[in-house]
C-alpha atoms as a PDB file:
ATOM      1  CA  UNK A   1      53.876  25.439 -13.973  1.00  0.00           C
ATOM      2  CA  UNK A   2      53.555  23.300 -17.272  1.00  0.00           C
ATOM      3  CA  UNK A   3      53.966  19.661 -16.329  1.00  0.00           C
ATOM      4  CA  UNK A   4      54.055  19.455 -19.774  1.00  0.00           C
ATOM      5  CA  UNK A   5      57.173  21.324 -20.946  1.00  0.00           C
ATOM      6  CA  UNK A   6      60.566  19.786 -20.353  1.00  0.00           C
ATOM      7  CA  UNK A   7      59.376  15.896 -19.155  1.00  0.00           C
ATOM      8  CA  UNK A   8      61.622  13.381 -18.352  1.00  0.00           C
ATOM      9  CA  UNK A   9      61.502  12.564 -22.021  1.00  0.00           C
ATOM     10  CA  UNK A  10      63.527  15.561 -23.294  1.00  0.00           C
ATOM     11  CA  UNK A  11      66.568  14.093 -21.872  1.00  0.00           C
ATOM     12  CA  UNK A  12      68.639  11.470 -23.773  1.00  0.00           C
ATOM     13  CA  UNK A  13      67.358   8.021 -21.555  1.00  0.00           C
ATOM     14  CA  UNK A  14      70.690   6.110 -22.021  1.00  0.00           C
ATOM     15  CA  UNK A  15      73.037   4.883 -19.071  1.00  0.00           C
ATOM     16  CA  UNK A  16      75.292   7.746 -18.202  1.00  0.00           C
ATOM     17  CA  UNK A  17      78.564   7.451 -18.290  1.00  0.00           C
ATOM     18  CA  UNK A  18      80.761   6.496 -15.095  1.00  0.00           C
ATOM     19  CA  UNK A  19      80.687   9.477 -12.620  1.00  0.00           C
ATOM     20  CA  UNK A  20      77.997  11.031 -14.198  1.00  0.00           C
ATOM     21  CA  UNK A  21      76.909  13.744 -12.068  1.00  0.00           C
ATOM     22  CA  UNK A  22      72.853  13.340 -10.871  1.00  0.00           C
ATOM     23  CA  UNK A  23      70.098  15.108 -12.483  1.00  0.00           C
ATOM     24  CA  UNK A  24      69.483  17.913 -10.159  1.00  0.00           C
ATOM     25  CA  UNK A  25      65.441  16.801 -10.007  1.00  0.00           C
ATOM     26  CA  UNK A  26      66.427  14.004  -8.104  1.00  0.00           C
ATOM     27  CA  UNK A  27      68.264  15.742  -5.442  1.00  0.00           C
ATOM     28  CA  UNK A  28      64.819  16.146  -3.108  1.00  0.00           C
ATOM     29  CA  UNK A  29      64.099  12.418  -3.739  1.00  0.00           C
ATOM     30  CA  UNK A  30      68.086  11.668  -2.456  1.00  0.00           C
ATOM     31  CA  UNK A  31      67.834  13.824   0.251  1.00  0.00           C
ATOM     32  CA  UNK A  32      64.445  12.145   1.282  1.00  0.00           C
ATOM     33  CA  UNK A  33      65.769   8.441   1.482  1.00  0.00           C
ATOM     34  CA  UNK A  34      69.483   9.398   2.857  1.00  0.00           C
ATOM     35  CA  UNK A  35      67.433  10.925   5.914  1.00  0.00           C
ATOM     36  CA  UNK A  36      65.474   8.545   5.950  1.00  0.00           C
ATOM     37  CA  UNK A  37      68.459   6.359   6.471  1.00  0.00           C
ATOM     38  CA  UNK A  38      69.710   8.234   8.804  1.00  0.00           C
ATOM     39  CA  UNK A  39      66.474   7.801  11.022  1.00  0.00           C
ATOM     40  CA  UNK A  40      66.958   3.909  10.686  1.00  0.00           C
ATOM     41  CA  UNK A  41      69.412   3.923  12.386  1.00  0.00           C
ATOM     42  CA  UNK A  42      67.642   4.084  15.800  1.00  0.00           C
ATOM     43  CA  UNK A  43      65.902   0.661  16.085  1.00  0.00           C
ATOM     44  CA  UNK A  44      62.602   2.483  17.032  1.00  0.00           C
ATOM     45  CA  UNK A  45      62.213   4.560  14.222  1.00  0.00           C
ATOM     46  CA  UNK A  46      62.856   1.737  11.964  1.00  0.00           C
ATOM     47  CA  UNK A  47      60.729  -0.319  13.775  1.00  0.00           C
ATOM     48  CA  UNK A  48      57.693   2.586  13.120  1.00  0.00           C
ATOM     49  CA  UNK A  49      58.816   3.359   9.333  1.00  0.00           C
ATOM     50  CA  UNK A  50      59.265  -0.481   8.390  1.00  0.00           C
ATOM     51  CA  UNK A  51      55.576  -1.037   9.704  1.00  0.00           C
ATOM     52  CA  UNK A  52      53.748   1.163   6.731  1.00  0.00           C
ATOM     53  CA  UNK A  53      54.884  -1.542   4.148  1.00  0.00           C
ATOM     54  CA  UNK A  54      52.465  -1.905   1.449  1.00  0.00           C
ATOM     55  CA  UNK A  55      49.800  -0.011   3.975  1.00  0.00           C
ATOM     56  CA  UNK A  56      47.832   2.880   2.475  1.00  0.00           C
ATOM     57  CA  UNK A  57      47.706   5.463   4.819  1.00  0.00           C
ATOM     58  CA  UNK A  58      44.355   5.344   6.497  1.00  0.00           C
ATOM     59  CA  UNK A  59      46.004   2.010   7.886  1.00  0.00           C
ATOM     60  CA  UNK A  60      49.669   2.687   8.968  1.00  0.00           C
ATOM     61  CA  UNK A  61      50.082   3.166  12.604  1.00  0.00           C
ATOM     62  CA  UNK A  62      50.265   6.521  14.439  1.00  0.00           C
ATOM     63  CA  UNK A  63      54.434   5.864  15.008  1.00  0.00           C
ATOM     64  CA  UNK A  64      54.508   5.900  11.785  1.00  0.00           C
ATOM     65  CA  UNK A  65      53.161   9.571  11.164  1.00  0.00           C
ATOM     66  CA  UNK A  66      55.204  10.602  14.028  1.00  0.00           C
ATOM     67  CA  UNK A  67      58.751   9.422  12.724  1.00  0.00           C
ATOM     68  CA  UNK A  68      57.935  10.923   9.440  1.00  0.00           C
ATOM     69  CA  UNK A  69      56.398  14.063  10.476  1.00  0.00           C
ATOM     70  CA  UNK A  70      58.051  14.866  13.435  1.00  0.00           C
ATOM     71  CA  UNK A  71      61.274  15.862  11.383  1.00  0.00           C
ATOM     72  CA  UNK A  72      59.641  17.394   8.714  1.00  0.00           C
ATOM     73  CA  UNK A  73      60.468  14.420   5.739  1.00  0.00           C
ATOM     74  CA  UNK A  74      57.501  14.354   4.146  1.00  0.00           C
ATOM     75  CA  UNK A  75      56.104  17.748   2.470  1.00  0.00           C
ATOM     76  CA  UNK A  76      53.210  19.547   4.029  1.00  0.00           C
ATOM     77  CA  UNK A  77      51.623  19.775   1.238  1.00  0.00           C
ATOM     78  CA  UNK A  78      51.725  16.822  -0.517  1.00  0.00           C
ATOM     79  CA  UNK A  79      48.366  14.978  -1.000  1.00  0.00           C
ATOM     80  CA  UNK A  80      47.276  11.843  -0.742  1.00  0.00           C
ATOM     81  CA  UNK A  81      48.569   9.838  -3.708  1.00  0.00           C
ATOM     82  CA  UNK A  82      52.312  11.638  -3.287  1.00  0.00           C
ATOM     83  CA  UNK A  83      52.748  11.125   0.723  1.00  0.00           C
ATOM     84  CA  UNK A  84      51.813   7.157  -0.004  1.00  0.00           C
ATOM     85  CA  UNK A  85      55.012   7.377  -2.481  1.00  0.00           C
ATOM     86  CA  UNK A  86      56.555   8.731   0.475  1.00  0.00           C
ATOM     87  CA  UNK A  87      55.562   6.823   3.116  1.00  0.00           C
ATOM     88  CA  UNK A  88      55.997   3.535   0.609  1.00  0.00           C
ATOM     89  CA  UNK A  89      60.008   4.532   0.445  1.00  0.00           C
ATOM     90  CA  UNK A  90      60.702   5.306   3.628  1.00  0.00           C
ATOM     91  CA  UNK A  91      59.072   1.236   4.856  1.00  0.00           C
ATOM     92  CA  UNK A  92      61.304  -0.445   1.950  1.00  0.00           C
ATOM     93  CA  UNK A  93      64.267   1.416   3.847  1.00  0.00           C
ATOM     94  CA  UNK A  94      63.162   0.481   6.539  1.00  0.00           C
ATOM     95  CA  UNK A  95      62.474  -2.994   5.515  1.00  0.00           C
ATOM     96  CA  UNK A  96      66.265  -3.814   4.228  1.00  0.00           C
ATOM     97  CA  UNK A  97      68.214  -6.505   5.230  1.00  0.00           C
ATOM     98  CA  UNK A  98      70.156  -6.053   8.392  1.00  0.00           C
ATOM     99  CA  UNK A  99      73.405  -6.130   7.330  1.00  0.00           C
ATOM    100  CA  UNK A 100      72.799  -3.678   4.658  1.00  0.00           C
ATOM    101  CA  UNK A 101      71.140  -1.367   7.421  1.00  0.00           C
ATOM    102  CA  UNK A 102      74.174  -1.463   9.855  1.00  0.00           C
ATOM    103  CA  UNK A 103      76.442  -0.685   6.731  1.00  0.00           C
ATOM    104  CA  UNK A 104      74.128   2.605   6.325  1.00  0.00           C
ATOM    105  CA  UNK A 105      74.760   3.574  10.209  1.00  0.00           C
ATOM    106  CA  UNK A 106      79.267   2.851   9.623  1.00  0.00           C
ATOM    107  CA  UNK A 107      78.567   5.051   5.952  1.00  0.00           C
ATOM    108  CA  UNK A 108      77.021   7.826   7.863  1.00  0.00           C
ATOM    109  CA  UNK A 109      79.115   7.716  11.266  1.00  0.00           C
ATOM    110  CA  UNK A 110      82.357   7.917   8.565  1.00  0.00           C
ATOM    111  CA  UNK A 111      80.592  10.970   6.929  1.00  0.00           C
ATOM    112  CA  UNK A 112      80.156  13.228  10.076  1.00  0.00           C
ATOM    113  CA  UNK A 113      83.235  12.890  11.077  1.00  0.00           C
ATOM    114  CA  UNK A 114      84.423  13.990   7.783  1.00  0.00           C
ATOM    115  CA  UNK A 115      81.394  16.950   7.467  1.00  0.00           C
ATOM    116  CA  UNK A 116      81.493  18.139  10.517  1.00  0.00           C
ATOM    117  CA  UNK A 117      80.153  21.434  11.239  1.00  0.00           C
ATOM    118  CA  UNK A 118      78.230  21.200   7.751  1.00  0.00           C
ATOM    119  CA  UNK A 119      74.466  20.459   7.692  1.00  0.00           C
ATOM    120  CA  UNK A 120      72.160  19.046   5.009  1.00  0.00           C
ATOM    121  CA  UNK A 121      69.590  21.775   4.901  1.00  0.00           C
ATOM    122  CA  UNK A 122      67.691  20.280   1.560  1.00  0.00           C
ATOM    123  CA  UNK A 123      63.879  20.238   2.682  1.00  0.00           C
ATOM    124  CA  UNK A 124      61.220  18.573   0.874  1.00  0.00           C
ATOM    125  CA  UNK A 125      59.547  20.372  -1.906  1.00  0.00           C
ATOM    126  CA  UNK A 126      56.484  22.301  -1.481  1.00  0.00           C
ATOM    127  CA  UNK A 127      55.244  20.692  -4.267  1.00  0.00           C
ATOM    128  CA  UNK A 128      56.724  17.157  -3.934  1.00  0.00           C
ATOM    129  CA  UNK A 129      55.700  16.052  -7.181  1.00  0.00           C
ATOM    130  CA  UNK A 130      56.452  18.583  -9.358  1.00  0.00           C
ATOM    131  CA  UNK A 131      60.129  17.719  -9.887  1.00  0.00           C
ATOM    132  CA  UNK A 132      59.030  14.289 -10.876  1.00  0.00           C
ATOM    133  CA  UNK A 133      56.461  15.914 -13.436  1.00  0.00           C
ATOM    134  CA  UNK A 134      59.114  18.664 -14.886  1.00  0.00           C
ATOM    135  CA  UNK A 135      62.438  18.038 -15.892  1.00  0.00           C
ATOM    136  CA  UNK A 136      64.969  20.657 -16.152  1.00  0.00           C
ATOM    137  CA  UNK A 137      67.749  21.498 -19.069  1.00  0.00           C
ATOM    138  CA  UNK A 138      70.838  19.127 -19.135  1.00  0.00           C
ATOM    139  CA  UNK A 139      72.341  22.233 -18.654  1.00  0.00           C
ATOM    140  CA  UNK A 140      76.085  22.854 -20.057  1.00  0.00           C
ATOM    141  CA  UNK A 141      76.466  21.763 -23.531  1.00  0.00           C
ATOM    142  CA  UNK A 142      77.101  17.978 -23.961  1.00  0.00           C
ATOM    143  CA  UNK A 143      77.237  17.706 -20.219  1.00  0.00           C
ATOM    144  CA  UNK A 144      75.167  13.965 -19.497  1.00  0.00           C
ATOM    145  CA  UNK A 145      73.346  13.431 -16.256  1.00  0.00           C
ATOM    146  CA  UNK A 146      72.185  10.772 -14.721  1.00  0.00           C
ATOM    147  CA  UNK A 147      68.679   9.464 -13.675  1.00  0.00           C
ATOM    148  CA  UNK A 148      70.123   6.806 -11.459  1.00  0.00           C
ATOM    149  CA  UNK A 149      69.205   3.239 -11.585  1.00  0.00           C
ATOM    150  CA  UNK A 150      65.474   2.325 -12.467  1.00  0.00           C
ATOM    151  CA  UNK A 151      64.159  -0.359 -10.828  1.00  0.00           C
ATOM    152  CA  UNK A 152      63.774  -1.862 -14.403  1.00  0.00           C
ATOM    153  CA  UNK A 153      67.701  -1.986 -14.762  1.00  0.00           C
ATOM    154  CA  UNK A 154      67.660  -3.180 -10.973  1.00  0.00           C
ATOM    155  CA  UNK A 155      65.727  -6.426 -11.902  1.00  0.00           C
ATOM    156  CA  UNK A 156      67.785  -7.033 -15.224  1.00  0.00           C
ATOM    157  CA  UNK A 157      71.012  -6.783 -12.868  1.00  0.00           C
ATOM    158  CA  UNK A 158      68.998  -9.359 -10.393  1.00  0.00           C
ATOM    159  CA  UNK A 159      68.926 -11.853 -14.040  1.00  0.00           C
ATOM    160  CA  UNK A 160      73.175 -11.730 -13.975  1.00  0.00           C
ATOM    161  CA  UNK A 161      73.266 -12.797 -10.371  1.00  0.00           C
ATOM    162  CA  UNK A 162      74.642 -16.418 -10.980  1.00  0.00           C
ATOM    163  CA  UNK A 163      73.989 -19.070  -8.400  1.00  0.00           C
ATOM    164  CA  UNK A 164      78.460 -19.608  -6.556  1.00  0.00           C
ATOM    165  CA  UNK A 165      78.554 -23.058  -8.627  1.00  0.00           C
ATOM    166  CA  UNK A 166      78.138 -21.366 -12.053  1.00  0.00           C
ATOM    167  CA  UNK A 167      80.757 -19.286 -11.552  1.00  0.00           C
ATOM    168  CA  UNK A 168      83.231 -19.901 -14.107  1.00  0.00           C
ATOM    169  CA  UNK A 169      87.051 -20.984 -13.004  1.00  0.00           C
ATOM    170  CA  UNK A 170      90.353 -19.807 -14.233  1.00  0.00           C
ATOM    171  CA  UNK A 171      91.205 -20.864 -17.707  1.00  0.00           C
ATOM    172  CA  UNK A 172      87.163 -21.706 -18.725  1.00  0.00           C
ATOM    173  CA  UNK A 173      86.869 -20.980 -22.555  1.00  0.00           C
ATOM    174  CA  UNK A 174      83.565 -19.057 -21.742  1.00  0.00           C
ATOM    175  CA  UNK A 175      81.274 -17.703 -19.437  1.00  0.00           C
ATOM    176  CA  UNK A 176      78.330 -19.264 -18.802  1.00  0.00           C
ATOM    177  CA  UNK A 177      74.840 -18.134 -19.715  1.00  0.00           C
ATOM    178  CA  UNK A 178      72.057 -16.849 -17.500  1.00  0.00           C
ATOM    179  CA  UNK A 179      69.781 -19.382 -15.938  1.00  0.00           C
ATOM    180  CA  UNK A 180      67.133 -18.756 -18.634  1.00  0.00           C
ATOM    181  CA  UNK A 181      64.385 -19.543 -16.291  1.00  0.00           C
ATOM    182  CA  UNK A 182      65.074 -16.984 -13.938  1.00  0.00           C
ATOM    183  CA  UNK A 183      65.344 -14.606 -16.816  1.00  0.00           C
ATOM    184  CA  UNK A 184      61.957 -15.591 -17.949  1.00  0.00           C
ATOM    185  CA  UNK A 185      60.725 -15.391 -14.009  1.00  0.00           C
ATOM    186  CA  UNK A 186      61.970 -12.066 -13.273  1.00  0.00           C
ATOM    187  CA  UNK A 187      60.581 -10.409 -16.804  1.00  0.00           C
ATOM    188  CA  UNK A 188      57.164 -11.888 -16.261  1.00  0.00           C
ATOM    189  CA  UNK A 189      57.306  -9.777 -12.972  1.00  0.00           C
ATOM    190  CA  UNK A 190      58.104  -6.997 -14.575  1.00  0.00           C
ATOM    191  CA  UNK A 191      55.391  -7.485 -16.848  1.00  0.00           C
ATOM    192  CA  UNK A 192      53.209  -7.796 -14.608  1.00  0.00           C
ATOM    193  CA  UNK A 193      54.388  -4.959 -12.155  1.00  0.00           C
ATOM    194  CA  UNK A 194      53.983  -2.042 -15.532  1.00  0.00           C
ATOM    195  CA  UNK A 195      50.533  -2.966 -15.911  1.00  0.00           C
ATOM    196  CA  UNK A 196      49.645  -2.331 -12.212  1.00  0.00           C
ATOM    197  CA  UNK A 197      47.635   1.104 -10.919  1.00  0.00           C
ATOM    198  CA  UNK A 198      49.701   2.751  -8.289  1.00  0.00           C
ATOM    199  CA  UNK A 199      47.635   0.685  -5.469  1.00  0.00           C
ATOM    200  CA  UNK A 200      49.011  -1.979  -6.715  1.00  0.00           C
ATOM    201  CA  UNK A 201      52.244  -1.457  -7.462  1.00  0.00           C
ATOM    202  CA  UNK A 202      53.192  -0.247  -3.919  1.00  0.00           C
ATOM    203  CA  UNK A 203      51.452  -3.666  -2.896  1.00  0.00           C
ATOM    204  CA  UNK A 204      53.575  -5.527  -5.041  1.00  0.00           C
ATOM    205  CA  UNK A 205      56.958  -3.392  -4.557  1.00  0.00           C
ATOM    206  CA  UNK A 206      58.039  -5.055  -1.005  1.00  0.00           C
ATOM    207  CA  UNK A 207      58.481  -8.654  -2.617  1.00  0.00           C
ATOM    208  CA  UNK A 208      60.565  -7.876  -5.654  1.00  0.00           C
ATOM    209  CA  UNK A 209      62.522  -5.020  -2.891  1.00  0.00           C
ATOM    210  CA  UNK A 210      62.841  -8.511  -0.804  1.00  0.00           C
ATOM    211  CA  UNK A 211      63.661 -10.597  -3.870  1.00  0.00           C
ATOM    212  CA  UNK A 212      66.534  -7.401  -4.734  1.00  0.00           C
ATOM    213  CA  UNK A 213      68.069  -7.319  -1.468  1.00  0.00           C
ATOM    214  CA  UNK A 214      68.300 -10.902  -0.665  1.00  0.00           C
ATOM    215  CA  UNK A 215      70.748 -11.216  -4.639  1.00  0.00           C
ATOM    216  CA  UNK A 216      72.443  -7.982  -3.262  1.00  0.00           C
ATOM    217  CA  UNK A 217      71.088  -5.807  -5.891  1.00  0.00           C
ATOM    218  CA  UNK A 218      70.714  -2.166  -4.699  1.00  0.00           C
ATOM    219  CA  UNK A 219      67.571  -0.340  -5.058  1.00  0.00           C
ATOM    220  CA  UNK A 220      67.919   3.393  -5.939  1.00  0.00           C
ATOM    221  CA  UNK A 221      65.415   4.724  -3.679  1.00  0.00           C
ATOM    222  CA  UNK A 222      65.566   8.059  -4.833  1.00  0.00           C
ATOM    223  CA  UNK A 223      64.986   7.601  -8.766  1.00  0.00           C
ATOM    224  CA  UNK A 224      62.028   5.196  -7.293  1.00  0.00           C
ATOM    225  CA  UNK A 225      60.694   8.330  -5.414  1.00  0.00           C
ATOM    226  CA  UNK A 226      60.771   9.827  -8.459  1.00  0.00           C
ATOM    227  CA  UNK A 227      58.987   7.302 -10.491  1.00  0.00           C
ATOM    228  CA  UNK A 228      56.672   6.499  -7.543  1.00  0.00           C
ATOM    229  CA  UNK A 229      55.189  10.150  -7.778  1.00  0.00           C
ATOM    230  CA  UNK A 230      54.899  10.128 -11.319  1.00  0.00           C
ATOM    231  CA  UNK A 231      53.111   6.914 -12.010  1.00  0.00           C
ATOM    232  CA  UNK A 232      49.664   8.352 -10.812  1.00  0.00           C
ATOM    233  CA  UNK A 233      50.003  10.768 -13.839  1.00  0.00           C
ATOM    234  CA  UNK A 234      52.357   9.086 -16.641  1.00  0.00           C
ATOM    235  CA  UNK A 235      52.074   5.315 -15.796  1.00  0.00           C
ATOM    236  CA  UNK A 236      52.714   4.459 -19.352  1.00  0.00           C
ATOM    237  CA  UNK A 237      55.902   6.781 -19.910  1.00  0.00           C
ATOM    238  CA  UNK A 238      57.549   5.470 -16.615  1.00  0.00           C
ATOM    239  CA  UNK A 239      56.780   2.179 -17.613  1.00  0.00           C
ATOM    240  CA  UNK A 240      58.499   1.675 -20.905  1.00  0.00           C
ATOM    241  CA  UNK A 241      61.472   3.516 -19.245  1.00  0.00           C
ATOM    242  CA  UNK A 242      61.607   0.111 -16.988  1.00  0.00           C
ATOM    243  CA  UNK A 243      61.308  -1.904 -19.971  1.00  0.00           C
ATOM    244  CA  UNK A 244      63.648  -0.291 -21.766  1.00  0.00           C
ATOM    245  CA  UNK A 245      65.986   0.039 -19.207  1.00  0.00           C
ATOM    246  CA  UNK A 246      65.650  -3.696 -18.203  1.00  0.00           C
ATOM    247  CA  UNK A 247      66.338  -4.902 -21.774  1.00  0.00           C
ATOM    248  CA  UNK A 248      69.353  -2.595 -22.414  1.00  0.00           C
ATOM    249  CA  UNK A 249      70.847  -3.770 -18.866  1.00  0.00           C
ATOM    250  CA  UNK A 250      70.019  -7.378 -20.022  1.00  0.00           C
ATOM    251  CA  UNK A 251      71.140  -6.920 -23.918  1.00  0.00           C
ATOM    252  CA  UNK A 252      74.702  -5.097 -21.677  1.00  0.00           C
ATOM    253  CA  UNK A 253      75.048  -8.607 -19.398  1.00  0.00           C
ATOM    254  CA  UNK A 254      75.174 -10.813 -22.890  1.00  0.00           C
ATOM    255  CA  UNK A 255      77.877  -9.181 -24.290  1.00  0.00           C
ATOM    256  CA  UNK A 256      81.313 -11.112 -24.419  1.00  0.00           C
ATOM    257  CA  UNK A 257      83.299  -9.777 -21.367  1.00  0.00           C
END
């Protein structure tokens, strides 16, 4: 397999429209964090899978293995570098705020009762990071797909998160601008976060996950599975995809509403 032919690249990167359906190479990485959801749901499990953040894996706990492993989430044969990208997802699940987590357990008790008799049979890829390397054909002519939300656009989104008071009221000539400060703070993390190695960046990924959830901006857990897995390899490429994304998202936010 080329992990040169076909790269992320090939595909137009601008924000898909409304509705767009999902690139199909992200439907491992979805399946991945919605079971891992699932598993959350039992305080025990989520106890074990929350206690591998920012841990490389010589030092997360033997629960840990066992709640991943036992149901077959990660892939047998991933190596090293991939099953930390793993095992760093499945903790920042884990790791969400409360509320957000007993949401995920209403979402999913709603969902089999509606799919009932149905099963998810998606397993992990045998090669879990070759989807992430190799990108496949948009497919149907003019047909746009999305690659979900990067965490790049996730932290411009976190900039247009306005503090109640700033809010403007009814009949107010004009919205207000962004705090300019936390602009400037969140970019400089960025910054900082594209220039990491992958050691790191999973180090560093449970604060700004923290600093997300807490402004009650969603992280897209699958496209970060994705990116995850390719930063060992194409650091630089997945990197300027955050910048560029975080820009666009911020350039988006300034516009006259």
């Amino acid at each position: 397999m080329s992990h040169s032919t076909h790269e992320l690249s090939s595909s137009p990167h601008h924000p898909a429209s409304p509705g767009a359906r999902r690139h199909d190479n992200l439907t491992a990485y979805d399946t991945f964090a919605t079971r891992v959801r699932q598993a959350c749901t039992h305080p025990g499990t989520q106890q074990a899978l929350r206690a591998a953040l920012a841990r490389p894996l010589d030092e997360v706990p033997a629960r840990t293995h066992a709640a991943l492993l036992r149901q077959g989430l990660v892939p047998d044969r991933a190596g090293n570098a991939d099953k930390r990208a793993y095992y760093a997802i499945a903790a920042l699940i884990a790791a969400r705020p409360r509320a957000e987590r007993r949401a995920d357990a209403d979402d999913l008790h709603a969902a089999d009762g509606h799919d009932e008799g149905d099963s998810d049979t998606t397993q992990p890829a045998d090669d879990p990071g070759a989807l992430a390397r190799q990108s496949q054909p948009a497919g149907a002519a003019g047909l746009q797909l999305s690659w979900g939300t990067s965490l790049g656009e996730a932290m411009a989104e976190l900039t247009a998160r306005r503090p109640r008071a700033a809010v403007p009221q009814e009949g107010d000539a004009k919205r207000p601008p962004a705090n300019k400060d936390k602009i400037n703070g969140v970019e400089q993390r960025l910054h900082l976060l594209v220039r990491q190695d992958i050691e790191e960046l999973h180090r560093m990924l449970p604060a700004v996950a923290r600093q997300l959830g807490s402004a009650g901006v969603p992280l897209d857990y699958g496209r970060l599975l994705h990116d995850l897995l390719r930063w060992p390899r194409r650091r630089d490429d997945t990197a300027r995809r955050w910048l560029e994304d975080f820009y666009r998202t911020l350039r988006r936010s300034d516009r006259p509403a």
